[in-house]
C-alpha atoms as a PDB file:
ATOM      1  CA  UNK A   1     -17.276  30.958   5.456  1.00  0.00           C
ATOM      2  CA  UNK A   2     -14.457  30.339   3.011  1.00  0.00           C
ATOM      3  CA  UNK A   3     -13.763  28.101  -0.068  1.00  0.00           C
ATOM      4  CA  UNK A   4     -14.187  24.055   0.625  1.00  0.00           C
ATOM      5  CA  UNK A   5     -11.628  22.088  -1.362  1.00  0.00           C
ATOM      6  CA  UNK A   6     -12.623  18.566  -2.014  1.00  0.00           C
ATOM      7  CA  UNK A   7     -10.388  15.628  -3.149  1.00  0.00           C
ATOM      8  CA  UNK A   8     -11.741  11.611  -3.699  1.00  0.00           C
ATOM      9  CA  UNK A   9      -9.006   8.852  -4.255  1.00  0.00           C
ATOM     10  CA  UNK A  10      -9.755   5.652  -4.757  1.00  0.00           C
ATOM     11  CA  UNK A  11      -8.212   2.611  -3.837  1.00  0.00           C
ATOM     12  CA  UNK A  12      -8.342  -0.094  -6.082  1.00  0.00           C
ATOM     13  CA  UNK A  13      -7.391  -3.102  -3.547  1.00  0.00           C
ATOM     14  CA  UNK A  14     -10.326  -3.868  -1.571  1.00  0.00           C
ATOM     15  CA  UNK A  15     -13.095  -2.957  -4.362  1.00  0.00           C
ATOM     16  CA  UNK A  16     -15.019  -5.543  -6.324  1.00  0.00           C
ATOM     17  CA  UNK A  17     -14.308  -5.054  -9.985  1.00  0.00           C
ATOM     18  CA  UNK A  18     -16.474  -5.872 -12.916  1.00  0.00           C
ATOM     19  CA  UNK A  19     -14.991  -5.508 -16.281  1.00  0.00           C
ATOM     20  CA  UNK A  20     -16.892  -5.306 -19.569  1.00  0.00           C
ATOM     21  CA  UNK A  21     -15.982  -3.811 -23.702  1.00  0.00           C
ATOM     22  CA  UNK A  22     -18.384  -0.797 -24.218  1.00  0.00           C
ATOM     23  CA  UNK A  23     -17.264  -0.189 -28.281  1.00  0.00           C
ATOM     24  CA  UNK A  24     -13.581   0.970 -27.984  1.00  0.00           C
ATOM     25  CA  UNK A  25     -13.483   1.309 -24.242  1.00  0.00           C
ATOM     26  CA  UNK A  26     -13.098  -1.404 -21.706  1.00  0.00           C
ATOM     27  CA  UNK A  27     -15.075   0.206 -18.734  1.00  0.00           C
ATOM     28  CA  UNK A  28     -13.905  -0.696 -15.359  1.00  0.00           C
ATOM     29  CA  UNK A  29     -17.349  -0.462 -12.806  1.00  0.00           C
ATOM     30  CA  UNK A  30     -16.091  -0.917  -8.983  1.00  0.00           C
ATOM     31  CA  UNK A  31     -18.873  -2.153  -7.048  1.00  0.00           C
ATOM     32  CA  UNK A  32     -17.753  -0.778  -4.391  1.00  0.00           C
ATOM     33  CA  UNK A  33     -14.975   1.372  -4.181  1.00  0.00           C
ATOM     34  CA  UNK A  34     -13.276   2.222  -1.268  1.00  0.00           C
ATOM     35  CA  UNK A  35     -12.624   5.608  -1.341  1.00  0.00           C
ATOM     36  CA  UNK A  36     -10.530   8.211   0.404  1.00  0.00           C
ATOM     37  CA  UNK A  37     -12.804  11.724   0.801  1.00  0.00           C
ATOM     38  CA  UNK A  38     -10.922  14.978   2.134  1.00  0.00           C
ATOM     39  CA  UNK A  39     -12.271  17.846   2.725  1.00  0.00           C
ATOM     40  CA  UNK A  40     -10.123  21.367   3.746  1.00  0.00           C
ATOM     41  CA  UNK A  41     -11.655  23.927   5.537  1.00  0.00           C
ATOM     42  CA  UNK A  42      -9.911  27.085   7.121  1.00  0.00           C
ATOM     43  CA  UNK A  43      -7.197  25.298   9.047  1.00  0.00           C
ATOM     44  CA  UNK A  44      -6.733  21.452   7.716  1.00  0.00           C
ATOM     45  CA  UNK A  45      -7.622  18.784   6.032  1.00  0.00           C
ATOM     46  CA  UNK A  46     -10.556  16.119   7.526  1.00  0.00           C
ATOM     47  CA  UNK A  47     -11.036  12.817   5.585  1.00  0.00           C
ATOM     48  CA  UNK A  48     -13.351   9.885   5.557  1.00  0.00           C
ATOM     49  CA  UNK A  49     -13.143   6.412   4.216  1.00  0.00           C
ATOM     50  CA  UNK A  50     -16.058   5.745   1.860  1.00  0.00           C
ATOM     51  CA  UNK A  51     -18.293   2.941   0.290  1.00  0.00           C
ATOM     52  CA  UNK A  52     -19.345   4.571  -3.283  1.00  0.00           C
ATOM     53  CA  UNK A  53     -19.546   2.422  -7.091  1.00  0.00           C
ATOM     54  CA  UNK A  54     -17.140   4.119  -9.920  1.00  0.00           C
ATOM     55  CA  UNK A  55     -16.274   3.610 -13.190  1.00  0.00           C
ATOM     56  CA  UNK A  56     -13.152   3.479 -15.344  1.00  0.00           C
ATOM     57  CA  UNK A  57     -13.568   3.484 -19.036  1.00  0.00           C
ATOM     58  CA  UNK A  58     -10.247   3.269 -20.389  1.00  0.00           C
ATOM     59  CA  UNK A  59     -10.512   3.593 -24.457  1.00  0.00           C
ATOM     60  CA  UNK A  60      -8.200   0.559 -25.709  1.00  0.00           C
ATOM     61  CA  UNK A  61      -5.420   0.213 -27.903  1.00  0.00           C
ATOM     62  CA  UNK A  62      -5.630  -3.568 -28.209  1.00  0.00           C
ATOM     63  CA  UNK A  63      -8.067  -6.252 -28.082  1.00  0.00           C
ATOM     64  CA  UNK A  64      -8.406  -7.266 -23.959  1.00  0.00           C
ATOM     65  CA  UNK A  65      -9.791 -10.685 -22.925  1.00  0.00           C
ATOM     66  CA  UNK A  66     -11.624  -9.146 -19.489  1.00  0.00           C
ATOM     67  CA  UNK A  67     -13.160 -11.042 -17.007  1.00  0.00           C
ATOM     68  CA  UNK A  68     -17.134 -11.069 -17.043  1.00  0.00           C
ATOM     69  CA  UNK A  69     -17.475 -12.677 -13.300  1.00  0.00           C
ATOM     70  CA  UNK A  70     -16.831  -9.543 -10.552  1.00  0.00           C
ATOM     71  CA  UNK A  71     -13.907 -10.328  -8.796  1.00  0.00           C
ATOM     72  CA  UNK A  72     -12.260  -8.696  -5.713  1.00  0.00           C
ATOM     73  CA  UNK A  73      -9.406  -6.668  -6.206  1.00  0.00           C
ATOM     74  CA  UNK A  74      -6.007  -7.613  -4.234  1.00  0.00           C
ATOM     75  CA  UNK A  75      -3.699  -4.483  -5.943  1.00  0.00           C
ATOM     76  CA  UNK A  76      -3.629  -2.434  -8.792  1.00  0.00           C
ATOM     77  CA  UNK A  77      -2.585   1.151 -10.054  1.00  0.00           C
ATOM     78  CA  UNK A  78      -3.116   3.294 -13.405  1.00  0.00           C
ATOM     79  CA  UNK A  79      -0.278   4.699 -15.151  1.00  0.00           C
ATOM     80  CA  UNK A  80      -1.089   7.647 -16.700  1.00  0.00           C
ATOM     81  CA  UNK A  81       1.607   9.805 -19.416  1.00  0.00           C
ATOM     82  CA  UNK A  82       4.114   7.884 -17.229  1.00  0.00           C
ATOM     83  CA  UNK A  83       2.725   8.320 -13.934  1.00  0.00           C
ATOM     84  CA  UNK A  84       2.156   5.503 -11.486  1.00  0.00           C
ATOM     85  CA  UNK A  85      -1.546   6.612  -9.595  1.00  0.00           C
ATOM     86  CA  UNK A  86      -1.579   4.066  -6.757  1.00  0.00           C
ATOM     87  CA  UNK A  87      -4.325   6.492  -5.289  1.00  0.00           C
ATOM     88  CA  UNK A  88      -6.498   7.248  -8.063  1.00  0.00           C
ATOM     89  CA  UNK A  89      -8.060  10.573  -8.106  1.00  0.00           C
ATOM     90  CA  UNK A  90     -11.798  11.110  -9.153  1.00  0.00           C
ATOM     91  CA  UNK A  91     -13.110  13.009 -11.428  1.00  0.00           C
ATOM     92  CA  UNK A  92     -10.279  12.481 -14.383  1.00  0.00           C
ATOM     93  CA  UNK A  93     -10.587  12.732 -17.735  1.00  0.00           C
ATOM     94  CA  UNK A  94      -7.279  12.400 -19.656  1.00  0.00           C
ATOM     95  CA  UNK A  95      -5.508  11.864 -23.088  1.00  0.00           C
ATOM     96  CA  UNK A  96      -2.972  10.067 -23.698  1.00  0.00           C
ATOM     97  CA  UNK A  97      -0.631   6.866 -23.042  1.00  0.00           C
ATOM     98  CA  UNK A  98      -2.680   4.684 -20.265  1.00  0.00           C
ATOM     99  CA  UNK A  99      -2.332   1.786 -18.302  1.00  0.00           C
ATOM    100  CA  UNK A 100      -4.136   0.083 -15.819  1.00  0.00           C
ATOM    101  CA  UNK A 101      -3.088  -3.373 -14.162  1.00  0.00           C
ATOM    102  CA  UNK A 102      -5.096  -5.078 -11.767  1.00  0.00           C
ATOM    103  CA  UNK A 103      -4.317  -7.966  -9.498  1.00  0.00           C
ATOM    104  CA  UNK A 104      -7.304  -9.962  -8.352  1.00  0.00           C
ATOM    105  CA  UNK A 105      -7.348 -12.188  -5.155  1.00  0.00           C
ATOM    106  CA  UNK A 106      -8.216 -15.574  -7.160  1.00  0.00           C
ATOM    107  CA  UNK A 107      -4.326 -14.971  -8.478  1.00  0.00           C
ATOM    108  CA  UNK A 108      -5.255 -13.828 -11.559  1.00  0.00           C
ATOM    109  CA  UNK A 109      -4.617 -10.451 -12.981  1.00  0.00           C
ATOM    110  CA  UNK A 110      -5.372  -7.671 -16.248  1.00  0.00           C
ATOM    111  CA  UNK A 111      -3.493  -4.883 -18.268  1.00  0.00           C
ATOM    112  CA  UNK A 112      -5.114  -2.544 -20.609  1.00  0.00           C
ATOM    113  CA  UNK A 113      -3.093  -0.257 -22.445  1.00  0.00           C
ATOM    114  CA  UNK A 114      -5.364   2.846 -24.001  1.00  0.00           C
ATOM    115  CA  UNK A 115      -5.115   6.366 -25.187  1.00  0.00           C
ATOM    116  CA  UNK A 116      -7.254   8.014 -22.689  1.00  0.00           C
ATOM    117  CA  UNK A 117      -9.197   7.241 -19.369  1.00  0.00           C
ATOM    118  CA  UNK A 118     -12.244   8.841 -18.024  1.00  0.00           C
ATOM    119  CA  UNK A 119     -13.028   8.239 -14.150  1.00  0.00           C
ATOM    120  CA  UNK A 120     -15.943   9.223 -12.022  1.00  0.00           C
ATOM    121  CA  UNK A 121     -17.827   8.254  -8.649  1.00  0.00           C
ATOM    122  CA  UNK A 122     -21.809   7.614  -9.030  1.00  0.00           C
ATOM    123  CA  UNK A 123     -24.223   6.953  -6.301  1.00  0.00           C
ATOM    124  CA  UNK A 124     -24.503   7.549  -3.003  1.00  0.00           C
ATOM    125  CA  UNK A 125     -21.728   7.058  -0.361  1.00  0.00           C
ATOM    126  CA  UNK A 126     -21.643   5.212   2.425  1.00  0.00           C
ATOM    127  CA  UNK A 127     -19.186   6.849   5.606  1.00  0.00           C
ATOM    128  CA  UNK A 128     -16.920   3.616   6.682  1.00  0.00           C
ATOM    129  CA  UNK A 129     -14.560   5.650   9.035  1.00  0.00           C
ATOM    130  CA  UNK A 130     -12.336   8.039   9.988  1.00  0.00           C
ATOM    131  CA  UNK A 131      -9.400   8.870   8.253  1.00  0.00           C
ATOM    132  CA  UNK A 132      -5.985   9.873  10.124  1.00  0.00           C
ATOM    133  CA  UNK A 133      -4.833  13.141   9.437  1.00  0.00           C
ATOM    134  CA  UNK A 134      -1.121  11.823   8.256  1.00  0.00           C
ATOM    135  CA  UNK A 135      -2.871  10.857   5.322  1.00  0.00           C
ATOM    136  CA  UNK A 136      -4.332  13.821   4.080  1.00  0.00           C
ATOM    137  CA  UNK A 137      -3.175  14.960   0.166  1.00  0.00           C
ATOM    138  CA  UNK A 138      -0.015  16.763  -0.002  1.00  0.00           C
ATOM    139  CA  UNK A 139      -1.291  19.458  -2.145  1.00  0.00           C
ATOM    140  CA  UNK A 140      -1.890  23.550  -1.105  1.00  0.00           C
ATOM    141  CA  UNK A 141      -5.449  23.632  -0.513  1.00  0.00           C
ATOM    142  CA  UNK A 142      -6.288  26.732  -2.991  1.00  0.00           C
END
């Protein structure tokens, strides 16, 4: 049958963020998500756009006023050891320099610098639609 690869990226516009401190961390829960799911088998890449809750726990450098209200996303990325993640992929759990900015439809917006970020999906998804094949990852599938 042959090995299934399987890459999630999330986008951050479009989700519902609620912020909150959990001891060093701020923790970043999207309620939803909207995420990208691919799939490769034998010849190509097939991808659906998903409803599914994650979480961002980004352990801070700094004190960060968050919001406690959810609030819809409007952009964002992380920057992680100097790369810009516009399409964040899930599961990742990494050291070092991190930054996430998000820009929230109400005009208002959030930075948190940390040393380390640990993201995962939880819950069940929910299939939205189709995805078109131009957007499937640019990455050798095994």
């Amino acid at each position: 049958m042959g090995t299934v690869r399987i890459i999630d990226l999330i986008e951050l516009h479009d989700s519902v963020a609620e912020l909150r401190r959990e001891g060093d961390s701020v923790v970043i829960d999207l309620k939803p998500a909207y995420v990208r799911h691919w799939e490769h088998r034998g010849a190509g890449w097939t991808g659906t756009g998903r409803s599914q809750s994650a979480r961002i726990a980004i352990g801070s450098r700094t004190e960060v006023s968050v919001p406690f209200a959810p609030r819809e996303v409007s952009a964002g990325s992380i920057h992680v050891g100097g790369n810009q993640l516009d399409l964040i992929p899930a599961p990742l759990n990494e050291t070092g320099d991190v930054r996430a900015q998000l820009d929230f439809v109400d005009g208002s917006s959030v930075t948190i610098d940390g040393t380390g970020v640990v993201i995962e999906l939880f819950g069940a998804a929910a299939d939205i639609e189709a995805l078109p094949p131009d957007w499937a990852p640019a990455v050798d599938p095994l």
